[in-house]
Protein backbone atom coordinates (compact mmCIF):
# COMPACT_ATOMS: atom_id res chain seq x y z
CA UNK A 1 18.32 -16.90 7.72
CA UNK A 2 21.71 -15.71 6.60
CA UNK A 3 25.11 -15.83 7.79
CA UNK A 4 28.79 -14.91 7.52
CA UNK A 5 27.39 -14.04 3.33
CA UNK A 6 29.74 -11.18 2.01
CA UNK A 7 30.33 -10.39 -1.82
CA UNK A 8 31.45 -7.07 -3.42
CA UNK A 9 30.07 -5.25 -6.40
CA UNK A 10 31.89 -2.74 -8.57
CA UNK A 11 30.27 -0.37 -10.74
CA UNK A 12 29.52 -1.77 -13.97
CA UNK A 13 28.87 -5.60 -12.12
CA UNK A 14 25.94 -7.66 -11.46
CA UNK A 15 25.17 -10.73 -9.02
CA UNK A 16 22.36 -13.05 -9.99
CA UNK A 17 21.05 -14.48 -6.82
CA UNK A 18 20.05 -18.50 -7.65
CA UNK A 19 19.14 -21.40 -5.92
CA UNK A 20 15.43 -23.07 -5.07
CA UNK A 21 12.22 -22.00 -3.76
CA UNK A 22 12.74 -20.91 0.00
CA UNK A 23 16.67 -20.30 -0.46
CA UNK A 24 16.52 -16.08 0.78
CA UNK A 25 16.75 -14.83 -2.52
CA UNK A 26 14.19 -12.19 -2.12
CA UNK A 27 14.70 -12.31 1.56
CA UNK A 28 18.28 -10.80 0.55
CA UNK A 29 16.71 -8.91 -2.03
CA UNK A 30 14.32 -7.13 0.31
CA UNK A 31 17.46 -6.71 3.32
CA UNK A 32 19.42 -4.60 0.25
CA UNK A 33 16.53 -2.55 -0.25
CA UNK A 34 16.31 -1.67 3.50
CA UNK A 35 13.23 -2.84 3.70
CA UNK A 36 13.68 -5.97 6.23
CA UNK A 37 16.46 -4.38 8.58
CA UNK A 38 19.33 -7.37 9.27
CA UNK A 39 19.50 -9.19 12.80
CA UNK A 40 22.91 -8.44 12.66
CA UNK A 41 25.99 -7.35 9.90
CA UNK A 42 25.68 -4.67 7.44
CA UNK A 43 25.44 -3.55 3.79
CA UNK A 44 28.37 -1.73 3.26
CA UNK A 45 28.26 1.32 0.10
CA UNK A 46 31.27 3.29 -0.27
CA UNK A 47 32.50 2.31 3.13
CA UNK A 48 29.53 3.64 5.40
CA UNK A 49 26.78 1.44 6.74
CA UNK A 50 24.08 1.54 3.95
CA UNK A 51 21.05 1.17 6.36
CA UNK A 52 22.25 3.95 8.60
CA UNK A 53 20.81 6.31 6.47
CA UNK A 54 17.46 5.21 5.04
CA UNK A 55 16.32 7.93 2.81
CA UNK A 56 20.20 8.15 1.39
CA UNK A 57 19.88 4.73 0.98
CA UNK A 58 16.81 4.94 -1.50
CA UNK A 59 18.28 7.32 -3.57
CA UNK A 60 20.65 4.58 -4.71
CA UNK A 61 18.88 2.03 -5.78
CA UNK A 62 15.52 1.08 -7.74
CA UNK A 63 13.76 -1.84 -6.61
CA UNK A 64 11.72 -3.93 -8.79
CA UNK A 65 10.06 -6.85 -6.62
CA UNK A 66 7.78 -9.88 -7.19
CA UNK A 67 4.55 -7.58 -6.87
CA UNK A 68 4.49 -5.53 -9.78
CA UNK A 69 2.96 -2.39 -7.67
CA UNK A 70 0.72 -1.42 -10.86
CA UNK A 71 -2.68 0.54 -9.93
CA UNK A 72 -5.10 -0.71 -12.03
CA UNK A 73 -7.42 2.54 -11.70
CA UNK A 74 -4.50 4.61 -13.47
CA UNK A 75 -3.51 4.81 -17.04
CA UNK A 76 0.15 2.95 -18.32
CA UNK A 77 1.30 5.99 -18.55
CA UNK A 78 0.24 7.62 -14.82
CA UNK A 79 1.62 4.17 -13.11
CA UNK A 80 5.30 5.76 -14.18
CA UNK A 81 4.71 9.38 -12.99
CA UNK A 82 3.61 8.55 -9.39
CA UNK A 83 6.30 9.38 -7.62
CA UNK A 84 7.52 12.32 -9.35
CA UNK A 85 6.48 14.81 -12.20
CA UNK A 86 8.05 13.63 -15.42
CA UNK A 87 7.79 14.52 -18.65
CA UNK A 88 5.51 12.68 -21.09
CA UNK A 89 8.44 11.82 -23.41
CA UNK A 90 10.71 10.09 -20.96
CA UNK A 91 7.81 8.19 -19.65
CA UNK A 92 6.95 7.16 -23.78
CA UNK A 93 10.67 6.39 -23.61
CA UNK A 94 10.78 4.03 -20.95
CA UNK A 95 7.52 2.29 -22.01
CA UNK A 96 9.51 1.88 -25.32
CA UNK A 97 12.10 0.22 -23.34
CA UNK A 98 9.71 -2.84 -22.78
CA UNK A 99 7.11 -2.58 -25.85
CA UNK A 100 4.70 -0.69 -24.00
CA UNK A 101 4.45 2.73 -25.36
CA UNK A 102 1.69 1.77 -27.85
CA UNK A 103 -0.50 1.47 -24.27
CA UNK A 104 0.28 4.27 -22.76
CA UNK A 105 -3.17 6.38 -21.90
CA UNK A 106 -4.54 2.34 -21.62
CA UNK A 107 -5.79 2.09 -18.22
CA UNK A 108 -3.50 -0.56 -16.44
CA UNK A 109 -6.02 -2.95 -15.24
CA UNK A 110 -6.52 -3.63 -19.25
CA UNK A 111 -2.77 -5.04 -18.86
CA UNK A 112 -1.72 -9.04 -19.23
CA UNK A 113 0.31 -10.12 -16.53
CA UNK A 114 3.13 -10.48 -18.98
CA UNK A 115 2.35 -6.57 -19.89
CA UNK A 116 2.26 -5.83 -16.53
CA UNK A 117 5.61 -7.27 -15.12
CA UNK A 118 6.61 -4.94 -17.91
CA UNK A 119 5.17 -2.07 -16.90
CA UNK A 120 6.68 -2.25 -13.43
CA UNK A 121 10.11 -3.33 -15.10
CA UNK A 122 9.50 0.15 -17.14
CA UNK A 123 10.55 1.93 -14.06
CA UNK A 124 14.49 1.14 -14.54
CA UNK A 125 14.55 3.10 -17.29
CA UNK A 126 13.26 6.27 -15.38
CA UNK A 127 15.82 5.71 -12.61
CA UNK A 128 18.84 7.58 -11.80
CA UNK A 129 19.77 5.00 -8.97
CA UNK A 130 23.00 2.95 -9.34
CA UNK A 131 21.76 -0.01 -8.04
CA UNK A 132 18.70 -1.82 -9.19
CA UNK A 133 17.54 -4.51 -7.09
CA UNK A 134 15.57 -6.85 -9.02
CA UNK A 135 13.17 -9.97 -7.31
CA UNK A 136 12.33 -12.68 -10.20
CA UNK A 137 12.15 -9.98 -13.26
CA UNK A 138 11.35 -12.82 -15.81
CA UNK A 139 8.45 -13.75 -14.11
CA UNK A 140 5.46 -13.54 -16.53
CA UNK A 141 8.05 -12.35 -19.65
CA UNK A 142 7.91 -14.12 -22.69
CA UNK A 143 11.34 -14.63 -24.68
CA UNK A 144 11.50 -11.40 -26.47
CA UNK A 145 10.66 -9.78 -23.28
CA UNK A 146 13.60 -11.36 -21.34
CA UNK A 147 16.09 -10.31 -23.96
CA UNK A 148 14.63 -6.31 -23.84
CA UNK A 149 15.53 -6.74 -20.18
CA UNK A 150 19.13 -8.25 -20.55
CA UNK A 151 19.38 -5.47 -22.93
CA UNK A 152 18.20 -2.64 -20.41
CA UNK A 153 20.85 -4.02 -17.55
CA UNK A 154 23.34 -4.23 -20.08
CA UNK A 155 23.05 -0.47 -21.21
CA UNK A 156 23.04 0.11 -17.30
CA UNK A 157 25.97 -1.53 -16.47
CA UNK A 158 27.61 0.02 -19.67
CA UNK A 159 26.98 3.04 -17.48
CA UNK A 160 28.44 1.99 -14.39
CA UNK A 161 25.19 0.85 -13.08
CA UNK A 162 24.84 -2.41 -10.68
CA UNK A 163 22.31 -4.76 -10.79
CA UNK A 164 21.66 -7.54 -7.92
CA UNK A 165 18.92 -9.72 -9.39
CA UNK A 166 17.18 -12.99 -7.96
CA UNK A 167 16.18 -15.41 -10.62
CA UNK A 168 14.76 -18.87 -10.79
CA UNK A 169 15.35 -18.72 -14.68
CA UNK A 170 18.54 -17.68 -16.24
CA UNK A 171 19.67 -14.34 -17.03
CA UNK A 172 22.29 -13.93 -20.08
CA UNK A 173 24.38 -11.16 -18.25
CA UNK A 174 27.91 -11.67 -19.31
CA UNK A 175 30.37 -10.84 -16.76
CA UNK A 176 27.78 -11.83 -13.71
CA UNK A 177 28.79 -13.33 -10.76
CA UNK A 178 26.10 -16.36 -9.71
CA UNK A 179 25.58 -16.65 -5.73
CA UNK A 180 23.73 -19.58 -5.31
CA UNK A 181 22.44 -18.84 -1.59
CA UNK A 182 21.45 -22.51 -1.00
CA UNK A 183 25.47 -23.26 -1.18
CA UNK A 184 25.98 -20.28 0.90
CA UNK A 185 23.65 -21.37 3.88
CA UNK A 186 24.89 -24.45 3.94
C-alpha cells in the first residue's frame, strides 16, 4: 500500500495524516503501532528499528484507534484501570480531561457514542508514552469536545510529547505538519 513514505518527528511535533476514505491513514496508523508488521522498510526511533523490539515498542506510544475498546459490562471508571492498578484520583483526573468525571462509577454501556469516543480518548491522559497514535479522534466529538482534545495534545507536546493523528476533519494543532497520503501514493 505504501512506498518510499519517510517523515521525521521531533519531540514536541505532530503529523496529521489527511486525505480520503481508503488513502492508508489508519493502515499507517496501525503499521506505527506495530500492529500490521511492514512488507518491507522500517520505523526508525532513536536510530534502532522500532518493530525489532515489540514490547519496547509499546512502552512508547498510546494508541487510540477507530474502535473505542470500551467494555460495556464495566463502570467509566474500571474501563481506565484495566491494564494497570491506578489510583482513583488520576483516573477522576483524566475523565476530567474530557468531561467525564461526573460518570465515573456509570456503567459504560450507559455511554453516548460521543461519551464514549471520550472515554477511550481519556486514556492519553493516563499515559506516560511519548507517542500517541491517534485513528480519527473527532469521530463522534461534538465542538467543545474537539477543542478539550486539541487542548490535551497541546499540553503533550508542551511536554515533548508526539502525536501522529489521522483525521478526516481538521485538527487546530499549530506547528503540525499535514501528510496527505493520497499525494504521497501517487
Amino acid at each position: 500500500m505504501f512506498r518510499d513514505i519517510s517523515f521525521r518527528l521531533e519531540r514536541g511535533g505532530a503529523l496529521v495524516l489527511v486525505g480520503p476514505n481508503g488513502a492508508g491513514k489508519s493502515s499507517l496508523i496501525r503499521l506505527l503501532a506495530g500492529l500490521t508488521p511492514p512488507a518491507a522498510g522500517e520505523f526508525v526511533w532513536d536510530g534502532e528499528n522500532a518493530l525489532d523490539d515489540p514490547p519496547l515498542h509499546a512502552t512508547r506510544l498510546c494508541f487510540v484507534g477507530h474502535m473505542d475498546a470500551i467494555k460495556p459490562g464495566l463502570s467509566v471508571a474500571e474501563n481506565l484501570g484495566l491494564d494497570r492498578k491506578r489510583q482513583r484520583e488520576n483516573v477522576l483526573t483524566a475523565l476530567a480531561s474530557v468531561d467525564l468525571e461526573r460518570f465515573a462509577d456509570l456503567p459504560a454501556r450507559l455511554l453516548s457514542s460521543g461519551q464514549r469516543r471520550r472515554l477511550a480518548l481519556a486514556r492519553l491522559a493516563l499515559s506516560d508514552a511519548p507517542l500517541w497514535l491517534l485513528d480519527e479522534p473527532t469521530t463522534g466529538l461534538d465542538a467543545a469536545s474537539v477543542r478539550r482534545l486539541e487542548a490535551n495534545i497541546a499540553a503533550h507536546r508542551d511536554r515533548g510529547g508526539m502525536v501522529i493523528a489521522a483525521t478526516h476533519l481538521p485538527l487546530d494543532l499549530p506547528g503540525a505538519i499535514p501528510f496527505d497520503l493520497a499525494k504521497a501514493a501517487a
